[in-house]
Every structure is written in structure tokens, then in C-alpha cells.
N, C-alpha and C. Protein backbone atom coordinates (compact mmCIF):
# COMPACT_ATOMS: atom_id res chain seq x y z
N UNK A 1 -2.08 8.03 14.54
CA UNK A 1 -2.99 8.82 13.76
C UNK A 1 -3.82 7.91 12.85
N UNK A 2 -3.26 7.01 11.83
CA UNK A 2 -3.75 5.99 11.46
C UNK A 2 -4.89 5.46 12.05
N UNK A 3 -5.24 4.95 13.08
CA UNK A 3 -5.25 4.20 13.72
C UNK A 3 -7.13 4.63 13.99
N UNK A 4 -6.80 6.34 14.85
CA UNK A 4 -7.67 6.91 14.97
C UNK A 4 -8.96 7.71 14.05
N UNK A 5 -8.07 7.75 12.56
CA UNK A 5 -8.59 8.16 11.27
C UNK A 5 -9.64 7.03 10.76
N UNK A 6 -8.99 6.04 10.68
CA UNK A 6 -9.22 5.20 10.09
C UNK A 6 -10.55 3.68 11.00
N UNK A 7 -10.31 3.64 12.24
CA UNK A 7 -10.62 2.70 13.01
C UNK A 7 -10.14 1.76 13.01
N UNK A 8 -8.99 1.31 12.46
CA UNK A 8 -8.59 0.20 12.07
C UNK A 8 -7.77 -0.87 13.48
N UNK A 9 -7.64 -1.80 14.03
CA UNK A 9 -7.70 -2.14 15.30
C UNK A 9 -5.87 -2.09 15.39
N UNK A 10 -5.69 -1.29 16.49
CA UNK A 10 -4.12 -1.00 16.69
C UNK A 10 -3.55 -2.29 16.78
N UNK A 11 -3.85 -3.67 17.66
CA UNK A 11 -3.50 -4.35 17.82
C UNK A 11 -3.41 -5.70 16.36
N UNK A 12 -3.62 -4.92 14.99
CA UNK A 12 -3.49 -5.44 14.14
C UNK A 12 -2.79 -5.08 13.42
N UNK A 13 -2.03 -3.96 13.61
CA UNK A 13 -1.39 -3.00 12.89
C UNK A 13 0.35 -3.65 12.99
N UNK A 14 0.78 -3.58 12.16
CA UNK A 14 2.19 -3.49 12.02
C UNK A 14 3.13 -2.54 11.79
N UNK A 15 3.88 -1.79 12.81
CA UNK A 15 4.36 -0.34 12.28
C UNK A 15 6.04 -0.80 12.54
N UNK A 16 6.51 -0.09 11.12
CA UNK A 16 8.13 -0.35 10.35
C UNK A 16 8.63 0.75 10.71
N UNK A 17 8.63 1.77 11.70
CA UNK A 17 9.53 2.84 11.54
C UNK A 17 11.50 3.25 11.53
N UNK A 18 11.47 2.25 10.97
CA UNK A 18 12.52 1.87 11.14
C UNK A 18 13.52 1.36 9.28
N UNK A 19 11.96 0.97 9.01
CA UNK A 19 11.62 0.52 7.29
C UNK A 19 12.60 -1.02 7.29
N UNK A 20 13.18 -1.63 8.60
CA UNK A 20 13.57 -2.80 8.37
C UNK A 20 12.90 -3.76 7.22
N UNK A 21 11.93 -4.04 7.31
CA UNK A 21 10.93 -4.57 6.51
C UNK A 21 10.59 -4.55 5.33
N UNK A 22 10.53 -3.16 4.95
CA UNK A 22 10.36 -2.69 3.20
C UNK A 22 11.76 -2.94 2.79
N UNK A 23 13.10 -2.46 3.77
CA UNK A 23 14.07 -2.33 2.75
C UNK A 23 14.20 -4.75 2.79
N UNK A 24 13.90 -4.82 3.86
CA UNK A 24 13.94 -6.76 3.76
C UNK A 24 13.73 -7.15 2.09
N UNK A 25 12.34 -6.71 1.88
CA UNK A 25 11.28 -6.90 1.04
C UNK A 25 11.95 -6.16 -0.25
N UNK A 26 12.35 -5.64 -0.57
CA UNK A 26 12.64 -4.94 -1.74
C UNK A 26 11.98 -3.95 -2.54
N UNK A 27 11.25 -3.65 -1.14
CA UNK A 27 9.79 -2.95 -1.41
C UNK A 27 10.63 -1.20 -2.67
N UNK A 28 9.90 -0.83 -3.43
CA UNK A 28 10.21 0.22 -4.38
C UNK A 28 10.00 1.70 -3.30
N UNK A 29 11.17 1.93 -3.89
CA UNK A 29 10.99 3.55 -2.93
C UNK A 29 11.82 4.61 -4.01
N UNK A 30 11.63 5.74 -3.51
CA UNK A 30 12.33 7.12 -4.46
C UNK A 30 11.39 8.37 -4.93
N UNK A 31 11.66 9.14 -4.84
CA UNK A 31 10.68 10.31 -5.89
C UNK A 31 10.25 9.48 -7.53
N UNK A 32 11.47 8.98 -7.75
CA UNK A 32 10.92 8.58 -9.23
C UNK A 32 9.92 7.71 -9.71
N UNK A 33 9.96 6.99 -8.73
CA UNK A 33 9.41 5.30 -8.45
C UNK A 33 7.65 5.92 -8.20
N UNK A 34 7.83 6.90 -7.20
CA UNK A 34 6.60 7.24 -6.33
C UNK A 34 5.57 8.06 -7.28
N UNK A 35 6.10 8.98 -8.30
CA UNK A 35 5.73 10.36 -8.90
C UNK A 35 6.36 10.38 -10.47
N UNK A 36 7.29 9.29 -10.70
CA UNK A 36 7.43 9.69 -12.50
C UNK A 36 7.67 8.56 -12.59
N UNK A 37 7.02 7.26 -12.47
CA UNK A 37 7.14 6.00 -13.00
C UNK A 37 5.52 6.18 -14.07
N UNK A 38 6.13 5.62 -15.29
CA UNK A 38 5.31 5.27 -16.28
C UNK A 38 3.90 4.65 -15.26
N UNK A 39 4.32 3.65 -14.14
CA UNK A 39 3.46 2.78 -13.10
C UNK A 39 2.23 3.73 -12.99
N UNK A 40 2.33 4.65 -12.51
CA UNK A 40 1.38 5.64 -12.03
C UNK A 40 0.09 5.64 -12.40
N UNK A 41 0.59 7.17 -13.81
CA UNK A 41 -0.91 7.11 -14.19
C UNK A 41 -1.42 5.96 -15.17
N UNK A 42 -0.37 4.69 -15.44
CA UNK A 42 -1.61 4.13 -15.85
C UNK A 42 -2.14 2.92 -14.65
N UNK A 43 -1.80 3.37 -13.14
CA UNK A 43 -2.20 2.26 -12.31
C UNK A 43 -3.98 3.54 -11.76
N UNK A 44 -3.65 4.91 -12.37
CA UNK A 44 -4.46 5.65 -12.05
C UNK A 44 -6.01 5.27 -13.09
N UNK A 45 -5.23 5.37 -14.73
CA UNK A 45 -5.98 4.97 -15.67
C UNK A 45 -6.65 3.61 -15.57
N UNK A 46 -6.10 2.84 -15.08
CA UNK A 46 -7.12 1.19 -14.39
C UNK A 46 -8.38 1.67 -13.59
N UNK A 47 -7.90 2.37 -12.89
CA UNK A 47 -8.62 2.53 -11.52
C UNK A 47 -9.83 3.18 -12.07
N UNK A 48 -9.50 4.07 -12.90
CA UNK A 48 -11.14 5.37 -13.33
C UNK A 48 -11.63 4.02 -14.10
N UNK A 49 -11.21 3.19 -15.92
CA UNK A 49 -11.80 2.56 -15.85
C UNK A 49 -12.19 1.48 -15.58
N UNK A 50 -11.93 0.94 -14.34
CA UNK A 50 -13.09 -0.29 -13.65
C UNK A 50 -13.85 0.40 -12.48
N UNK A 51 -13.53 1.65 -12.26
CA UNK A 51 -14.70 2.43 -11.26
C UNK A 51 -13.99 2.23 -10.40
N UNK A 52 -13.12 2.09 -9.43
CA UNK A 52 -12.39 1.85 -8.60
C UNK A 52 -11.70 3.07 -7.64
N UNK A 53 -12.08 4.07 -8.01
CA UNK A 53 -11.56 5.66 -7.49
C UNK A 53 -13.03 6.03 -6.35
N UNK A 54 -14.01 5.07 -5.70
CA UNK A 54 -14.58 5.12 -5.08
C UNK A 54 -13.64 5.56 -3.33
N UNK A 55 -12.68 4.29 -3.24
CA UNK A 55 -12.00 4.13 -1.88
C UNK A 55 -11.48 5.66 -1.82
N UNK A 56 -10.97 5.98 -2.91
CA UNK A 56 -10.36 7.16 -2.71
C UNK A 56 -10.87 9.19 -2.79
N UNK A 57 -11.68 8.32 -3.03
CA UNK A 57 -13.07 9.66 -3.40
C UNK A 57 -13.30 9.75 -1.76
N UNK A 58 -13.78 8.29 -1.11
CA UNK A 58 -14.02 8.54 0.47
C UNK A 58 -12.64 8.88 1.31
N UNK A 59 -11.86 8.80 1.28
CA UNK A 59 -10.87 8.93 2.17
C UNK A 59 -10.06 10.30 1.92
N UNK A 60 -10.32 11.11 1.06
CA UNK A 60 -9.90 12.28 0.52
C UNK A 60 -10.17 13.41 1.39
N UNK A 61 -12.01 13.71 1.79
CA UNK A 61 -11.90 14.09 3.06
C UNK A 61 -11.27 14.37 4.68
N UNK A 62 -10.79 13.10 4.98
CA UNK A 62 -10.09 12.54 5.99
C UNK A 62 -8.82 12.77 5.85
N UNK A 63 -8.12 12.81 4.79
CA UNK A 63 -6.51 13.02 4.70
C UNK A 63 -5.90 13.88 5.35
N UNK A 64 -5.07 13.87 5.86
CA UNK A 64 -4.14 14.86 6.92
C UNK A 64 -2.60 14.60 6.30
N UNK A 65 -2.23 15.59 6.12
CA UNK A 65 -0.57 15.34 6.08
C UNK A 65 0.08 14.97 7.14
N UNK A 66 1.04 13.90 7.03
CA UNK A 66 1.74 13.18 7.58
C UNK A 66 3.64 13.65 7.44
N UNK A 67 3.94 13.53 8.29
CA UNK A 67 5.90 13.55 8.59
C UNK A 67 6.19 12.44 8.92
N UNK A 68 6.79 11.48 7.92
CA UNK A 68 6.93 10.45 8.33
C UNK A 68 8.24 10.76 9.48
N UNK A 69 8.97 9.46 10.28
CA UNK A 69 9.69 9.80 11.12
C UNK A 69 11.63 9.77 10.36
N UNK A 70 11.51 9.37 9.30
CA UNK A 70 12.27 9.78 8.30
C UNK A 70 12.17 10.24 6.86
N UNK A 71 12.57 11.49 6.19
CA UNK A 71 12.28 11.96 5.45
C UNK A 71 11.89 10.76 4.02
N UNK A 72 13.50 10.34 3.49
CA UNK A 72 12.60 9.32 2.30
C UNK A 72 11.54 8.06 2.62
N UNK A 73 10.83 8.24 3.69
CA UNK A 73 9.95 7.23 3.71
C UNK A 73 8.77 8.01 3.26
N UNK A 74 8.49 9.12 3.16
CA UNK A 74 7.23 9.77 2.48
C UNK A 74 7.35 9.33 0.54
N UNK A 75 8.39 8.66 0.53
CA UNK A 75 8.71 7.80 -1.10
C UNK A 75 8.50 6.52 -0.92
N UNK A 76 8.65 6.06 -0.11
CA UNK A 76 8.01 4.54 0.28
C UNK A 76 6.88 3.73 -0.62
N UNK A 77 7.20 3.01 -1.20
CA UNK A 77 5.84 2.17 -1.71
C UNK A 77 5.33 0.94 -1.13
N UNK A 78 4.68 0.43 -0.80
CA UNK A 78 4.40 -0.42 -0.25
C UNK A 78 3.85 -1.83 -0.93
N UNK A 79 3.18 -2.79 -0.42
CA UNK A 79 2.91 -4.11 -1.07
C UNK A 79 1.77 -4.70 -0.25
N UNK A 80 1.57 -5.95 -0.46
CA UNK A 80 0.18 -6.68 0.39
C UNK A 80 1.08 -8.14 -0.04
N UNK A 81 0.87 -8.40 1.16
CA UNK A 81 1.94 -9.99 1.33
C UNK A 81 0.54 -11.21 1.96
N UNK A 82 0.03 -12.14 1.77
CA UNK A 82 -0.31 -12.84 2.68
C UNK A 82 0.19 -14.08 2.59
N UNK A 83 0.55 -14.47 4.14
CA UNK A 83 0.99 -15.86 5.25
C UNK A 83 0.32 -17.03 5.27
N UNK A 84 0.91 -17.54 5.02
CA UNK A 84 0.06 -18.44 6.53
C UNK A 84 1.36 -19.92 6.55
N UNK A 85 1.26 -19.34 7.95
CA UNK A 85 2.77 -19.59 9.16
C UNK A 85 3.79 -19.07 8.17
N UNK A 86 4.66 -19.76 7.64
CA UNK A 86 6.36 -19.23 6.71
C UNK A 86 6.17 -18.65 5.27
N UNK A 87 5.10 -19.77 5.02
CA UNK A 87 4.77 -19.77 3.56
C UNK A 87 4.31 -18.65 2.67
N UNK A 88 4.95 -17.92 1.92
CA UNK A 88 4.13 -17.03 1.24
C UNK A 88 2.61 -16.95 -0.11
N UNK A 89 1.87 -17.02 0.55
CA UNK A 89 0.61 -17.31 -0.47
C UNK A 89 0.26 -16.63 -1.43
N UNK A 90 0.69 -15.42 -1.05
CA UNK A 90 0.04 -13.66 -2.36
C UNK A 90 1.47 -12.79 -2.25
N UNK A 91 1.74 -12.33 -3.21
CA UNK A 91 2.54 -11.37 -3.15
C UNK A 91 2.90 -10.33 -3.85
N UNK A 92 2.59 -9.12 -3.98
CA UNK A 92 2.60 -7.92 -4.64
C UNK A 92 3.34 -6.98 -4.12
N UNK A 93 4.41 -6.25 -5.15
CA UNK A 93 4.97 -5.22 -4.52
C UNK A 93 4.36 -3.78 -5.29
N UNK A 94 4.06 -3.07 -4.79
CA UNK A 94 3.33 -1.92 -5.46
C UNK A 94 4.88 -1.32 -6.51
N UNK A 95 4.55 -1.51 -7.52
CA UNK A 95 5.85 -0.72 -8.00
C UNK A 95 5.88 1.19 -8.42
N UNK A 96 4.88 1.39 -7.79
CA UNK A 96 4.55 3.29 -7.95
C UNK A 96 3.15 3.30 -7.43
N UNK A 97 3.48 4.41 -7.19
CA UNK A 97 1.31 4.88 -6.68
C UNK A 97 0.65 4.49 -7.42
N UNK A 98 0.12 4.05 -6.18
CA UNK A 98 -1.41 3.61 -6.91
C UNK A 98 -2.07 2.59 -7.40
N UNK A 99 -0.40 1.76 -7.98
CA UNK A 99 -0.31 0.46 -8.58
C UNK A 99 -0.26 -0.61 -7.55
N UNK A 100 -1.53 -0.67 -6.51
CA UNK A 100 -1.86 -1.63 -5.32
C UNK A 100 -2.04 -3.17 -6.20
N UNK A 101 -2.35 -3.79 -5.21
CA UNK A 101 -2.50 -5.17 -5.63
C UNK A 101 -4.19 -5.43 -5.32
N UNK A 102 -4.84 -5.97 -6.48
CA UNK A 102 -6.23 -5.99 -7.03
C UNK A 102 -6.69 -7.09 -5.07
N UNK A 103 -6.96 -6.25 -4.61
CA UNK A 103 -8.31 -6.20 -3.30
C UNK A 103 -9.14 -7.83 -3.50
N UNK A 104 -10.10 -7.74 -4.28
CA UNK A 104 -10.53 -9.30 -4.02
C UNK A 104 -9.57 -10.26 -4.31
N UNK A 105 -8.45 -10.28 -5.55
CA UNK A 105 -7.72 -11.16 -5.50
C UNK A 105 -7.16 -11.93 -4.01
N UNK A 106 -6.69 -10.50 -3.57
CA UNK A 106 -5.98 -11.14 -2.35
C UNK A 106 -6.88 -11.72 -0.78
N UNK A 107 -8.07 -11.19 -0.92
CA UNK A 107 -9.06 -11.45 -0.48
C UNK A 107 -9.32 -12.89 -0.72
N UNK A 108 -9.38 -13.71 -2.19
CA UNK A 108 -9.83 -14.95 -2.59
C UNK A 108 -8.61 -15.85 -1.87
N UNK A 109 -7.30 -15.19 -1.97
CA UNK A 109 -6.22 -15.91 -1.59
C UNK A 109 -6.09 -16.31 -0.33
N UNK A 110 -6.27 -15.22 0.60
CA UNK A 110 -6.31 -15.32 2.43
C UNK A 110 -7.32 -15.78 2.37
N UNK A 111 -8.99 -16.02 2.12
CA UNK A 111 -10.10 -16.93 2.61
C UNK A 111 -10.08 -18.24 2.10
N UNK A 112 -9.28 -18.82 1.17
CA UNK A 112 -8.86 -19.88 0.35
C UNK A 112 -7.69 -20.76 1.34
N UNK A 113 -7.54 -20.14 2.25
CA UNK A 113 -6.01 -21.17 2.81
C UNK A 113 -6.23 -21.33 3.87
């Protein structure tokens, strides 16, 4: 679904259904983590002020509810990791919605190596 929503190239995609990976990673998961972490609204309050609620203004349209293929993975938080070969260069773990890891940073980091 992803895939087709989005255009994003399947053969670039990495899919965890299994969550081997997040739970590897220590990635943050839970209702609390996801929906009543202090993290939230102020990763929400960043976002309005540096203008940044653009990505999500566009993709709001497009949203479809999703079942993940196990129930607590719809609590799942996720992160942005970049490689290159073993080495870890960037690393962010989202610790609640919303609270992503700042886009050009990691951008400067992967075109930098």
C-alpha cells in the first residue's frame, strides 16, 4: 500500500514485519510513548513554529488506515539511521510522534560521506 500511495520505489523499501529490527534498535513503542509522551505535542509545537506542518498538510489527503500485521505495532515509533557499509553515521530514534529527526540534517550527513 505504501508503496502505491506514496511512489516510493519498492525495491528500496525495507519491510520489518516481524519488528526484528525496531525491537534490535531499541526503537520506542507503547500507547504512552506514541500518544501521552510530553515528546509529542511539543515535537508538534516545533513543527507549527518553523512551518514544517507543510509534509503533513499534503499527505493528509492520501491517508488510509492501516492494520498493521500485529496489533502493538500500530505503537511503533520509528527512527532514521544512516550507513555507510557497518558504520553508523546519523542516528535518531523518534522518541513519540512526530518527534522525527530534522530532514536536512540527515540529508547533510548521507551527501557528506
Amino acid at each position: 500500500m505504501f508503496v502505491e500511495v506514496t511512489g516510493f520505489p519498492e525495491t528500496n523499501l525495507f519491510v520489518d514485519p516481524e519488528n526484528i529490527t525496531y525491537t534490535a534498535l531499541g526503537l520506542a513503542k507503547g500507547v504512552g510513548q506514541t500518544f501521552f509522551s510530553w515528546d509529542t505535542p511539543l515535537a508538534f509545537k516545533e513543527r507549527i513554529e518553523q512551518g514544517r506542518m507543510g509534509d503533513l498538510a499534503e499527505i493528509m489527503p492520501r491517508w488510509q488506515p492501516w492494520v498493521p500485521p500485529k496489533q502493538d505495532q500500530a505503537f511503533q515509533q520509528g527512527g532514521m539511521l544512516v550507513f555507510e557499509g557497518d558504520k553508523v553515521l546519523f542516528s535518531h530514534k523518534d522518541p513519540s510522534t512526530s518527534a522525527h529527526a530534522d530532514l536536512e540534517e540527515v540529508k547533510r550527513v548521507a551527501l557528506s560521506s
